[in-house]
N, C-alpha and C. Protein backbone atom coordinates (compact mmCIF):
# COMPACT_ATOMS: atom_id res chain seq x y z
N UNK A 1 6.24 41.71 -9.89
CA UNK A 1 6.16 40.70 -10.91
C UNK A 1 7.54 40.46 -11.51
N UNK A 2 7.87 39.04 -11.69
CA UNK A 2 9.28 38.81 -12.60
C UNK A 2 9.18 38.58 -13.63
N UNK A 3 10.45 39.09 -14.37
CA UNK A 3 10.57 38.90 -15.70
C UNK A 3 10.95 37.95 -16.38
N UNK A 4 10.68 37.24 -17.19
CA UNK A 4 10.79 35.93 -17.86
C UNK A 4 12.75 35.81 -17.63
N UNK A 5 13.11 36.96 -18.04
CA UNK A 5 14.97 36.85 -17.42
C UNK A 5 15.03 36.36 -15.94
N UNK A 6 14.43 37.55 -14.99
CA UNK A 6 14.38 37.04 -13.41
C UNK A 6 13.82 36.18 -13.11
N UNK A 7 13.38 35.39 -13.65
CA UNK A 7 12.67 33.76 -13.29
C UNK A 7 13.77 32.82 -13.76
N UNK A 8 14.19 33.05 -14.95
CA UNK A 8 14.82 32.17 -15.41
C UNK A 8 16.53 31.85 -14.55
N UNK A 9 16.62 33.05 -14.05
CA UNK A 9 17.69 33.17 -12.58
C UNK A 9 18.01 32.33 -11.75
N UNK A 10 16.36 32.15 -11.35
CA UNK A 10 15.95 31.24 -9.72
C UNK A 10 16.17 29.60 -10.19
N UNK A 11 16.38 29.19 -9.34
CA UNK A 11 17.01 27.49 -9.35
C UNK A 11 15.94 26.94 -9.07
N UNK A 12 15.24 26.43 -10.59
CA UNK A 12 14.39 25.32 -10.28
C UNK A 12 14.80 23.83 -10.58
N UNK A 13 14.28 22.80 -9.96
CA UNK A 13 15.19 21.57 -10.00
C UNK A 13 14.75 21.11 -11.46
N UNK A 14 15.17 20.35 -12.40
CA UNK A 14 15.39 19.89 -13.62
C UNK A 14 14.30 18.86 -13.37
N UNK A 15 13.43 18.29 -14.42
CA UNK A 15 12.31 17.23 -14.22
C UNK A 15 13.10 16.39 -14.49
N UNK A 16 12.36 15.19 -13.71
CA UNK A 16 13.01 13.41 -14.25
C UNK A 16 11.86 12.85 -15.06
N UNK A 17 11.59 11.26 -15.57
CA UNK A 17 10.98 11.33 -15.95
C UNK A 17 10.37 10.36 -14.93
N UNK A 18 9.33 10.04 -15.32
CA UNK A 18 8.72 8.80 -14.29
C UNK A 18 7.86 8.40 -15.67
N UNK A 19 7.95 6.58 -15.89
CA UNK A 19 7.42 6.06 -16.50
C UNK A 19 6.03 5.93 -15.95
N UNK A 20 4.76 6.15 -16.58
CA UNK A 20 3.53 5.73 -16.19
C UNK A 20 3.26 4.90 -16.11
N UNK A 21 3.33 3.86 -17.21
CA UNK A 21 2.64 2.58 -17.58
C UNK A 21 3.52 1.42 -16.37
N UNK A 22 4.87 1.92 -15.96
CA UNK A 22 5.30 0.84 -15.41
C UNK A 22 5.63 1.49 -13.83
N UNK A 23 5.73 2.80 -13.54
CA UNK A 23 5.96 3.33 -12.36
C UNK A 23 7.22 3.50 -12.05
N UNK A 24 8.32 3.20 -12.92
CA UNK A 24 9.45 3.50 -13.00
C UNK A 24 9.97 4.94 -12.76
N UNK A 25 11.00 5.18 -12.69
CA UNK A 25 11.76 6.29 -12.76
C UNK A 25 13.25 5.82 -13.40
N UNK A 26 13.29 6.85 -14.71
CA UNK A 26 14.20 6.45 -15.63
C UNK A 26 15.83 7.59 -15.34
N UNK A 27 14.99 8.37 -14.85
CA UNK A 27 17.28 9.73 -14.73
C UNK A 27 17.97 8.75 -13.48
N UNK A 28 18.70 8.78 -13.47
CA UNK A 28 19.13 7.71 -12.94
C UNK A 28 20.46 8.86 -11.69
N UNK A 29 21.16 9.97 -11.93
CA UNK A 29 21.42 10.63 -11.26
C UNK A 29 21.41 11.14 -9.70
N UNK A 30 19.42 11.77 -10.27
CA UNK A 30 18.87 12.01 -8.47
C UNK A 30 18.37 10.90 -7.70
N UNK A 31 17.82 10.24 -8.41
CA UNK A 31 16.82 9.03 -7.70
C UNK A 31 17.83 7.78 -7.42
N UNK A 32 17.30 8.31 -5.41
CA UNK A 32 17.46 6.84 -4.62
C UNK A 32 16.72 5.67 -4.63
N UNK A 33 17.85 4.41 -4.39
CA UNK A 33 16.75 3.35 -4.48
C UNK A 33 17.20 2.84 -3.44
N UNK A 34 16.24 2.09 -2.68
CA UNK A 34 16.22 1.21 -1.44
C UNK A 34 15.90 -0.46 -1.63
N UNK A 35 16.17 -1.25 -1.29
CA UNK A 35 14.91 -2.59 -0.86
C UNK A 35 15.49 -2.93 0.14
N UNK A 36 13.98 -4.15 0.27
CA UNK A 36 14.08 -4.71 1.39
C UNK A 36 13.92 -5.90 1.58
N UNK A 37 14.84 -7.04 2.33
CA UNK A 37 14.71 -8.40 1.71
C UNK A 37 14.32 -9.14 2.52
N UNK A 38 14.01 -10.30 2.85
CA UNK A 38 13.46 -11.35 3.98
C UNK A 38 14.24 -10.98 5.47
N UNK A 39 15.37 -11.36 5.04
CA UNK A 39 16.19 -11.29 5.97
C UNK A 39 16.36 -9.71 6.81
N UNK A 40 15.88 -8.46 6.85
CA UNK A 40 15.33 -6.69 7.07
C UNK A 40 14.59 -7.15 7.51
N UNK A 41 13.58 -7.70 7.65
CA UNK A 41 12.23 -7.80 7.64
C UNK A 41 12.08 -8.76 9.68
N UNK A 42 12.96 -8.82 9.83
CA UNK A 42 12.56 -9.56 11.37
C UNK A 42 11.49 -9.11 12.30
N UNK A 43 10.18 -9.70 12.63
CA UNK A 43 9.44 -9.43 13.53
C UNK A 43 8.09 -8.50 12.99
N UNK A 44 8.35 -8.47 11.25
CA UNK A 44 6.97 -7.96 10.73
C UNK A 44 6.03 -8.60 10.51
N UNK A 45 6.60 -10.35 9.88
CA UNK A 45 5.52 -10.90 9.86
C UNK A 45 5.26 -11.71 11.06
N UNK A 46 4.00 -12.38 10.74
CA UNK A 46 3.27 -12.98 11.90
C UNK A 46 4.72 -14.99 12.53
N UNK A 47 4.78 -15.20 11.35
CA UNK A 47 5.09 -16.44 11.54
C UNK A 47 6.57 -16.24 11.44
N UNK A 48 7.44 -15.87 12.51
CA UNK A 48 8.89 -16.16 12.24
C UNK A 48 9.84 -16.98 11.83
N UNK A 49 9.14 -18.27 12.14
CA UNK A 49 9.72 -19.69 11.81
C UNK A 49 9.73 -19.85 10.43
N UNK A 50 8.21 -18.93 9.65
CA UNK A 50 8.59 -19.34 8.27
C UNK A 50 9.37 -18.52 7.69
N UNK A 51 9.11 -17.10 8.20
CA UNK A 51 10.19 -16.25 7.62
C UNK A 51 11.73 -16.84 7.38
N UNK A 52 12.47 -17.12 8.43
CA UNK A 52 13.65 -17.85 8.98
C UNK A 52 14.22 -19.47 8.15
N UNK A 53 13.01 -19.33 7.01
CA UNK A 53 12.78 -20.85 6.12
C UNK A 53 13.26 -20.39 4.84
N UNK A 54 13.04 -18.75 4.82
CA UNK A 54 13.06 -18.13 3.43
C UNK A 54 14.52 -17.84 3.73
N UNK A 55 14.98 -17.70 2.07
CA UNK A 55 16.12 -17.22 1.41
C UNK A 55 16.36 -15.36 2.29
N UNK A 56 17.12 -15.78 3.00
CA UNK A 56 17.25 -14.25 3.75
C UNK A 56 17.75 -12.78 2.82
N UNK A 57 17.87 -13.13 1.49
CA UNK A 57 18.47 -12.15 0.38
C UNK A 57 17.34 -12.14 -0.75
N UNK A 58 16.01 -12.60 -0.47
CA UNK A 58 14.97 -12.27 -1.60
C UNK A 58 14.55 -10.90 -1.01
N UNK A 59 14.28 -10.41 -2.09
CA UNK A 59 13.38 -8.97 -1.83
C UNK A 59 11.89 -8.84 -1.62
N UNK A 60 12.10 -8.66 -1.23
CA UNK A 60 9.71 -8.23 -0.73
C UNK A 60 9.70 -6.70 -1.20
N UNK A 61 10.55 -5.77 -0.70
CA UNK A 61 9.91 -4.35 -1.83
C UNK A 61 11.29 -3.70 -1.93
N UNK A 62 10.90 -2.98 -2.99
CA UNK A 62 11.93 -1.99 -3.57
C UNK A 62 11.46 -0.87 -3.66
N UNK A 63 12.11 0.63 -3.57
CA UNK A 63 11.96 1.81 -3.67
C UNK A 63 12.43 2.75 -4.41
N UNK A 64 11.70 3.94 -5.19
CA UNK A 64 12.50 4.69 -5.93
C UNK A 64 12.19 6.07 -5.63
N UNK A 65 12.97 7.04 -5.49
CA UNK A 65 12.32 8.26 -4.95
C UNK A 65 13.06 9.27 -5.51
N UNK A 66 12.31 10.53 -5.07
CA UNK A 66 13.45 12.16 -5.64
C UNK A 66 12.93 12.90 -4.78
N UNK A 67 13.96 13.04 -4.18
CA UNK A 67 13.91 14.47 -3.18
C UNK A 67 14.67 15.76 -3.89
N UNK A 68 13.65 16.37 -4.11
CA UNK A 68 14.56 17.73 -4.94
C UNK A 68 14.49 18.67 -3.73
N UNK A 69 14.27 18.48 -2.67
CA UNK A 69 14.88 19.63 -1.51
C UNK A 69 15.03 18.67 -0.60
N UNK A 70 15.88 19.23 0.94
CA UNK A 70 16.85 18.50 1.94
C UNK A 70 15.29 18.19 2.56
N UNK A 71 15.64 16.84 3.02
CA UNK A 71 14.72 16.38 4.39
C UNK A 71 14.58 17.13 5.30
N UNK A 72 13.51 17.29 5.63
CA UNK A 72 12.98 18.01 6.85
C UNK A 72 12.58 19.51 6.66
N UNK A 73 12.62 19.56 4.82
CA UNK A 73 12.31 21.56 4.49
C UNK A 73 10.49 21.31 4.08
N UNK A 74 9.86 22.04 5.06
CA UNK A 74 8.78 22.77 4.73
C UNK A 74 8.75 22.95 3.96
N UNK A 75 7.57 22.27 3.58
CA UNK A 75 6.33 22.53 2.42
C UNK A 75 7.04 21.84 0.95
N UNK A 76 8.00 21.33 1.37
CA UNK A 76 8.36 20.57 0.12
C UNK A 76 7.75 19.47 -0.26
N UNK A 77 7.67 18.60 -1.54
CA UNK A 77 7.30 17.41 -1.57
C UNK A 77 8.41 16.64 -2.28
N UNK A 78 8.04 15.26 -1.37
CA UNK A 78 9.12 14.34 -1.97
C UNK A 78 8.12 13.19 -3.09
N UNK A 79 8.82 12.42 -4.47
CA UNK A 79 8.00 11.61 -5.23
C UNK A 79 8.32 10.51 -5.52
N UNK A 80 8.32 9.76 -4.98
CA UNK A 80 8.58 7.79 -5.58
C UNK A 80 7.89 6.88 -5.78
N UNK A 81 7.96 5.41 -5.47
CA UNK A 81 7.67 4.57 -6.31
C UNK A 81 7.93 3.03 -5.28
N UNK A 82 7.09 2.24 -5.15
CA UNK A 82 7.20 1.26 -4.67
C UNK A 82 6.52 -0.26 -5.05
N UNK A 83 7.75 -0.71 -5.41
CA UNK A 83 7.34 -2.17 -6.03
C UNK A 83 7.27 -3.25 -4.54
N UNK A 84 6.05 -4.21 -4.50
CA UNK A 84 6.30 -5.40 -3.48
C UNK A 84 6.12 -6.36 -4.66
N UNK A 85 7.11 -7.28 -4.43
CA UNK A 85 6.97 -8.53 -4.91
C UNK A 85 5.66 -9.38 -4.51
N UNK A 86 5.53 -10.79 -5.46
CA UNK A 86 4.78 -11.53 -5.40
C UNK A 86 5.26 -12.64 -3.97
N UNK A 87 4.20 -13.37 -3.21
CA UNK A 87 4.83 -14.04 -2.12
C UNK A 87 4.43 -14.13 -1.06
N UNK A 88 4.59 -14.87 -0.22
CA UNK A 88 3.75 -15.65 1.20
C UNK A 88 4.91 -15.65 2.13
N UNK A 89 4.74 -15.07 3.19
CA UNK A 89 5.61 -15.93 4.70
C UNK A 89 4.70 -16.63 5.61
N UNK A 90 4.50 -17.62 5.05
CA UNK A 90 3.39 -18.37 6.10
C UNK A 90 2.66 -18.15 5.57
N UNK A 91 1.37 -17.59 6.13
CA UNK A 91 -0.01 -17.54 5.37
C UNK A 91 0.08 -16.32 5.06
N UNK A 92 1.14 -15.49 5.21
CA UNK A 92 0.78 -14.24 4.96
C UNK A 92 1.65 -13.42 4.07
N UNK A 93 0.61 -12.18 3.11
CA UNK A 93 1.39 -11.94 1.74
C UNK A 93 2.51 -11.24 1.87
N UNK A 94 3.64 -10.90 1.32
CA UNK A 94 4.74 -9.57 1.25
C UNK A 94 3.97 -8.69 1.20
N UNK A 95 4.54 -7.50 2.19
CA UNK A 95 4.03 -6.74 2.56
C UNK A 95 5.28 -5.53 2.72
N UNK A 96 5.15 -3.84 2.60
CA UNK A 96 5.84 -3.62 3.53
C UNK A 96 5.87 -3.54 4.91
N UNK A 97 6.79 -2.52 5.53
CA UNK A 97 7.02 -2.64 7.27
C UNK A 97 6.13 -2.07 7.66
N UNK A 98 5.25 -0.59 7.15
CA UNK A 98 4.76 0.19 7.63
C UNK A 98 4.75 1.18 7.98
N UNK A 99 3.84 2.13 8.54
CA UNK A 99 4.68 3.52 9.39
C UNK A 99 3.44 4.45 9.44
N UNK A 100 3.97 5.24 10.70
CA UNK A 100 3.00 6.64 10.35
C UNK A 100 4.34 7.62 10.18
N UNK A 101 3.72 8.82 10.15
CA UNK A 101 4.93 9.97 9.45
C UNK A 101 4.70 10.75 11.15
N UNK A 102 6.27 10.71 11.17
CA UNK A 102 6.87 11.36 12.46
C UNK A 102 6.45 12.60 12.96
N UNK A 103 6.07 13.29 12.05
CA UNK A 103 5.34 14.63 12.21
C UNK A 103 4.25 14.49 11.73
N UNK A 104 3.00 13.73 12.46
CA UNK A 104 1.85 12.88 12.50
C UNK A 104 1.05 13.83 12.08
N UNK A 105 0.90 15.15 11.46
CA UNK A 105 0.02 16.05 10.86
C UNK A 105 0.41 16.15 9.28
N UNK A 106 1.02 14.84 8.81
CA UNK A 106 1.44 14.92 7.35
C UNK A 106 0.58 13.92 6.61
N UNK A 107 0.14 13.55 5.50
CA UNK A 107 -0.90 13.09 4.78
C UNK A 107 0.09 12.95 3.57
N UNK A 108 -0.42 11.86 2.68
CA UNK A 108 0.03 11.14 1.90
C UNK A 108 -0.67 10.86 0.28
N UNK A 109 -0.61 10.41 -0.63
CA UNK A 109 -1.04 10.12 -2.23
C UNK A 109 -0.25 8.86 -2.53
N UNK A 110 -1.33 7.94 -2.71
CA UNK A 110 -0.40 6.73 -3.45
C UNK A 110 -1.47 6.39 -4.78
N UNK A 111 -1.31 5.82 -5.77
CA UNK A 111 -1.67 6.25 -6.81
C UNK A 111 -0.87 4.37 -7.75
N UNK A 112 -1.96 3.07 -7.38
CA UNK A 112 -1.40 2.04 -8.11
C UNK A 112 -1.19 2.06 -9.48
N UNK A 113 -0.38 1.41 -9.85
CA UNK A 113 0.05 1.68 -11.57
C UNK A 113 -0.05 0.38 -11.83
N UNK A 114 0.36 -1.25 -11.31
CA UNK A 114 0.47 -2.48 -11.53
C UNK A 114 0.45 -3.48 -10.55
N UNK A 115 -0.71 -4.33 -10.70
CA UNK A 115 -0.79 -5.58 -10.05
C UNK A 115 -1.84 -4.57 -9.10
N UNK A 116 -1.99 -5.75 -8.02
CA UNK A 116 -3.12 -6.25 -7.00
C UNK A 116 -2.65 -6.17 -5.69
N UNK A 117 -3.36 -5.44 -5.25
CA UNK A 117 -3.06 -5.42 -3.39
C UNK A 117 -3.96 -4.71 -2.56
N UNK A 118 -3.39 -4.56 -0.99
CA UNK A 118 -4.19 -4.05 -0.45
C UNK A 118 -3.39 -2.77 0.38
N UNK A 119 -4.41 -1.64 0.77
CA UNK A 119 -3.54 -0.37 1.59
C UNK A 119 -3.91 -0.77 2.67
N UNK A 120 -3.30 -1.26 3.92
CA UNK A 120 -4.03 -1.48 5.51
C UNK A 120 -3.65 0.12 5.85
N UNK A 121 -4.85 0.91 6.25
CA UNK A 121 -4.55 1.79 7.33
C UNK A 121 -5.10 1.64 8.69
N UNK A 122 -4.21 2.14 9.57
CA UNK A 122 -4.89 2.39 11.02
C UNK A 122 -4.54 3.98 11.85
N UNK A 123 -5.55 4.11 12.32
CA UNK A 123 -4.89 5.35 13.00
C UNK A 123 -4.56 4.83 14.72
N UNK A 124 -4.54 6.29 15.17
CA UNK A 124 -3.84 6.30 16.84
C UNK A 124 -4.57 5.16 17.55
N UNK A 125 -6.12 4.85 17.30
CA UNK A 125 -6.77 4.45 18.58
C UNK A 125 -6.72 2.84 17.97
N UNK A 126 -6.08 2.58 16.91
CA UNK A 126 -5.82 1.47 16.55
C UNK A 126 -6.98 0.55 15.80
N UNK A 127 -8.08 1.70 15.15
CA UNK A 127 -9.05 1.44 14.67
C UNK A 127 -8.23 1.30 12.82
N UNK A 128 -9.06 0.10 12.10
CA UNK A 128 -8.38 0.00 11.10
C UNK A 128 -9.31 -0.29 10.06
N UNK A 129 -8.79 -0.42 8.67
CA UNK A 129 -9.50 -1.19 7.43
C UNK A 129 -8.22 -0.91 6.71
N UNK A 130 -9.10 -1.46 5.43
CA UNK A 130 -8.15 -2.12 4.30
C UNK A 130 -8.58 -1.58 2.88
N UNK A 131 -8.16 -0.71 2.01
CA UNK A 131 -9.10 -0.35 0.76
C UNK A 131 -7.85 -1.01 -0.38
N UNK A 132 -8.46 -1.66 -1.20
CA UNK A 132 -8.31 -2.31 -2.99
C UNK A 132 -7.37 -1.55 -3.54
N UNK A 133 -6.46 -2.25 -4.05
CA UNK A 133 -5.34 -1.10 -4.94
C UNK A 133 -5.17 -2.06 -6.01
N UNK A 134 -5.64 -1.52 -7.35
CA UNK A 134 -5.61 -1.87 -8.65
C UNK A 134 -4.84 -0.78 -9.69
N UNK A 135 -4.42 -0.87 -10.85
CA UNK A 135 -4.24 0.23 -11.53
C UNK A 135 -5.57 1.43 -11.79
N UNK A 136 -4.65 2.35 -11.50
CA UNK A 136 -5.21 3.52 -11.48
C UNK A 136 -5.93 4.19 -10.08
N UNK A 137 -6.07 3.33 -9.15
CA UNK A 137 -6.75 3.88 -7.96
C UNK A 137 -6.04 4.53 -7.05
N UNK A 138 -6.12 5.74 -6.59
CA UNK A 138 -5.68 6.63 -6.37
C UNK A 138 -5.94 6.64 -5.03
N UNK A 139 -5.05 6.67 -3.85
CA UNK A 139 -5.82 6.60 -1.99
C UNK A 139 -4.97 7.67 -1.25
N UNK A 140 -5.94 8.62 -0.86
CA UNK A 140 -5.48 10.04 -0.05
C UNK A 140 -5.39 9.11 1.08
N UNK A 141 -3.59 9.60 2.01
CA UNK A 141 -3.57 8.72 3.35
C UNK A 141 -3.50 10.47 4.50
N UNK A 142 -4.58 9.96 5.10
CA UNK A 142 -4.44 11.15 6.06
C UNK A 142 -3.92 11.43 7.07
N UNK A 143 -3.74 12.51 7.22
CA UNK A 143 -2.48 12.66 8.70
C UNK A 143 -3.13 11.70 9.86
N UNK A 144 -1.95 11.56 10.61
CA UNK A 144 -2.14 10.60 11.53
C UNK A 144 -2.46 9.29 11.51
N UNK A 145 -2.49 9.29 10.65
CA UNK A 145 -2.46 7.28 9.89
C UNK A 145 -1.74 6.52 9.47
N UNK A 146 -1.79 5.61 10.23
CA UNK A 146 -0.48 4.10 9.34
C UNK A 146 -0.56 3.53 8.56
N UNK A 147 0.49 3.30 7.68
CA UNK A 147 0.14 2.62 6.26
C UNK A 147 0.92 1.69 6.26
N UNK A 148 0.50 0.41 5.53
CA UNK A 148 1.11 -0.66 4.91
C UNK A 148 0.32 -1.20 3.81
N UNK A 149 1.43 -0.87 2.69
CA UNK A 149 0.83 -2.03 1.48
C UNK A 149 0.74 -3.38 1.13
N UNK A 150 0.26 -4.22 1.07
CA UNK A 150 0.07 -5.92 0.54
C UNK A 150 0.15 -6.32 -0.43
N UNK A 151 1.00 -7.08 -1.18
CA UNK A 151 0.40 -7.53 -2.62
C UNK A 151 -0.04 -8.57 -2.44
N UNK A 152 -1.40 -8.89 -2.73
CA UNK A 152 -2.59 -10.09 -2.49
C UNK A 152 -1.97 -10.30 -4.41
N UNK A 153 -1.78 -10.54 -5.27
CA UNK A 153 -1.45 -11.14 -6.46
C UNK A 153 -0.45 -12.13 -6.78
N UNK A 154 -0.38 -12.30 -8.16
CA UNK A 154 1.06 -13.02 -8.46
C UNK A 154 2.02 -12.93 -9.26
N UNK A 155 1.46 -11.20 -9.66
CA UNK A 155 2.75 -10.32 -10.42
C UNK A 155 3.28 -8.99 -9.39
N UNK A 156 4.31 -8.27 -9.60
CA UNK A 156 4.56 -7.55 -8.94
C UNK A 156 3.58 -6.16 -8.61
N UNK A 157 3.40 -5.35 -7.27
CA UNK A 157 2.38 -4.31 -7.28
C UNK A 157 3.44 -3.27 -7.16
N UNK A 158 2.64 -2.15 -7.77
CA UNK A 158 3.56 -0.95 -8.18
C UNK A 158 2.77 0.03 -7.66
N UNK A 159 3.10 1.28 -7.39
CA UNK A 159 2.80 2.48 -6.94
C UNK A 159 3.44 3.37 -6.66
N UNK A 160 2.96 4.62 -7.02
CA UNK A 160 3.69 6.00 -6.97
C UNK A 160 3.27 6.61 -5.41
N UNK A 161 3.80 7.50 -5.29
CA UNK A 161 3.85 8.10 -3.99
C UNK A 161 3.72 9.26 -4.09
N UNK A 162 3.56 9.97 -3.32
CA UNK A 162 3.65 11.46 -2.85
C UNK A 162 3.37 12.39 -1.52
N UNK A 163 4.62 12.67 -0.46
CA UNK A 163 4.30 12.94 0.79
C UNK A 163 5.42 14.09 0.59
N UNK A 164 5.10 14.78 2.09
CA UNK A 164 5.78 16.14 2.26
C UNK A 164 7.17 15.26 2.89
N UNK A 165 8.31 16.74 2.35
CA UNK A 165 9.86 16.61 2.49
C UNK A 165 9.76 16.46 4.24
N UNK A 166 9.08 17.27 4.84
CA UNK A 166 9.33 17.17 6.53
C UNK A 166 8.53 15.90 7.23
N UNK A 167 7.63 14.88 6.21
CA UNK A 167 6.93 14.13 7.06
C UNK A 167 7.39 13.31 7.94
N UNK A 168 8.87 12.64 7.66
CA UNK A 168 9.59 11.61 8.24
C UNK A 168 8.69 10.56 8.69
N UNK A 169 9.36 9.66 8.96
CA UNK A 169 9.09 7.95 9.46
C UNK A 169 9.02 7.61 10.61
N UNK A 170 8.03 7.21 10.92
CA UNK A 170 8.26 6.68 12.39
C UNK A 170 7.58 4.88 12.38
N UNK A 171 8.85 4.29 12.34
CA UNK A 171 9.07 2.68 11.97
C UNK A 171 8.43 2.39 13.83
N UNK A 172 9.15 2.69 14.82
CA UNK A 172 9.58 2.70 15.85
C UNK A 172 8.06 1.86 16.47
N UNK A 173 6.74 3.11 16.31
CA UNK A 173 5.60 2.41 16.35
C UNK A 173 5.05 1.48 15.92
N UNK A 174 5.05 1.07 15.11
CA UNK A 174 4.68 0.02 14.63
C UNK A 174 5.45 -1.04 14.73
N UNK A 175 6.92 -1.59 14.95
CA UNK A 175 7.62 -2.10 15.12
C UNK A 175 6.90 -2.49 16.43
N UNK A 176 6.68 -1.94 17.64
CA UNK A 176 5.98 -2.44 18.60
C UNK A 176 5.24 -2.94 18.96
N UNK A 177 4.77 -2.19 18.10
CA UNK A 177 2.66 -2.37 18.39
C UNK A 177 2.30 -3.47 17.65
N UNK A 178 2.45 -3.06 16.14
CA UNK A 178 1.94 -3.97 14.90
C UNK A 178 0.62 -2.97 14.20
N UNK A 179 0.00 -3.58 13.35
CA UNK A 179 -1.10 -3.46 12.82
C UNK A 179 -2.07 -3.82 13.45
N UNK A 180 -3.72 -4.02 13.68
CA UNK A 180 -4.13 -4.48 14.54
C UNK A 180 -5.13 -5.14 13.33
N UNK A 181 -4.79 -4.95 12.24
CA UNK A 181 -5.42 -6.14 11.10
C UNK A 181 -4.53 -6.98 10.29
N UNK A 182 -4.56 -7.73 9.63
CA UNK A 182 -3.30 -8.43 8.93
C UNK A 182 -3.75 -8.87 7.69
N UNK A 183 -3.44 -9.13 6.71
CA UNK A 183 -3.67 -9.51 4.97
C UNK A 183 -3.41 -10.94 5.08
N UNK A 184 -4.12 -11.99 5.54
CA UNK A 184 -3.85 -13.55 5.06
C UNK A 184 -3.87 -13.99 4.10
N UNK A 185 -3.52 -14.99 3.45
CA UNK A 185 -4.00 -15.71 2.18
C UNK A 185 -4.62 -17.12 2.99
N UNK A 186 -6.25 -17.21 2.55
CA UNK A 186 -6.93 -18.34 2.84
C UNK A 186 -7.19 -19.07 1.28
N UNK A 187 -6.51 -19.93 1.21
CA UNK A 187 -6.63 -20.53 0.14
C UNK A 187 -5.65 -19.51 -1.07
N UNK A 188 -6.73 -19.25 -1.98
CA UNK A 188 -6.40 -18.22 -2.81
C UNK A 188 -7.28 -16.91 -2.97
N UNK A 189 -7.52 -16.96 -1.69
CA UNK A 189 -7.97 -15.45 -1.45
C UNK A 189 -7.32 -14.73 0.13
N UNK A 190 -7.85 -13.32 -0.02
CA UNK A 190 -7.14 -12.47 0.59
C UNK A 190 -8.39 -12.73 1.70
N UNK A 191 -7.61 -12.46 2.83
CA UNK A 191 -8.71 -12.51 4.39
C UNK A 191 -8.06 -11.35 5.15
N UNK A 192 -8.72 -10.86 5.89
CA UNK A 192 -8.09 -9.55 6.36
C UNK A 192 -8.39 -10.14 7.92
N UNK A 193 -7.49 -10.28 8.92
CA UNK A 193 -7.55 -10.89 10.13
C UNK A 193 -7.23 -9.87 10.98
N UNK A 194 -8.32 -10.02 12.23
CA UNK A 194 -8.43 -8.63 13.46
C UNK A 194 -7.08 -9.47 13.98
N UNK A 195 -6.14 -8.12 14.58
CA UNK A 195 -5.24 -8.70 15.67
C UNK A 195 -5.34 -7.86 17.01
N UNK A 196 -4.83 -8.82 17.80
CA UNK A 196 -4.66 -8.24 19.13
C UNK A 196 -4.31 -6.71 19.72
């Protein structure tokens, strides 16, 4: 057993804060940020021609994250944050790119804080659906499954994250393949369309 001295020894990482109400992350130090703008985005959505119409420097999502241990260490967890903007390429909403996790036995927590959308998952055999992301709804993503979020709204959708430090990305698949469902906008509603 350690002693409140010998604990206090060991290097634990310092908390940040993460805003609730907005999904933010405020220390500004550890946390990376990413986006991603029309112009990143080649060959995700369905309609290229309209993509190629849009302002190639608008953003469709942004990212905020903290890795308090190195990529690729066991049993760690990494925690962020992902905003998609409001918006259409063609008939279809901003979205991100997608992915399953490279070490396909890793599982996921996303947890909406703001706005309206949808989680598309699919797994290996390319069997898929789509579950509701509102504030507060909380969606366990399980190993071996692909994810992409939608914002079906017309304010920005927000969500927190939570996956293991070793899960890594694998863009590569899906970049190929695709989704084998898609998030339309018919009119002013959301349609979820089988694909090839």
């Amino acid at each position: 057993m350690k002693t409140t001295a010998q604990a206090a020894s060991l290097e634990f990482p310092e908390p940040i804060v993460t805003d609730l109400q907005t999904g933010s992350m405020r220390e500004n130090v550890r946390i990376e940020r990413a986006s991603k703008t029309i112009g990143q985005l080649r060959h995700v959505f369905l309609d290229e021609q309209a993509r190629n119409s849009l302002d190639a420097e608008t953003v469709v999502y942004a990212v905020e994250y903290w890795r308090p241990v190195s990529e690729g260490t066991e049993g760690g967890l990494y925690w962020g944050n992902s905003t998609i903007y409001p918006g259409v390429v063609g008939e279809e909403f901003f979205m991100t790119r997608g992915h399953f996790h490279a070490r396909k036995n890793r599982a996921e927590y996303y947890v909406a804080v703001s706005g309206k959308g949808m989680l598309v998952l699919m797994d290996e055999h390319r069997h898929a659906s789509a579950q509701e992301m509102s504030p507060g709804t909380t969606h366990y993503i399980p190993n071996r499954i692909a994810h992409r979020v939608v914002n079906i709204g017309d304010a920005p959708l927000t969500f927190l994250a939570c996956w293991p430090s070793d899960a890594g990305h694998d863009y590569a698949t899906i970049d190929e393949q695709g989704f084998s469902i898609r998030v339309m906008r018919r009119g002013e509603r959301p349609e979820i369309v089988a694909q090839p």
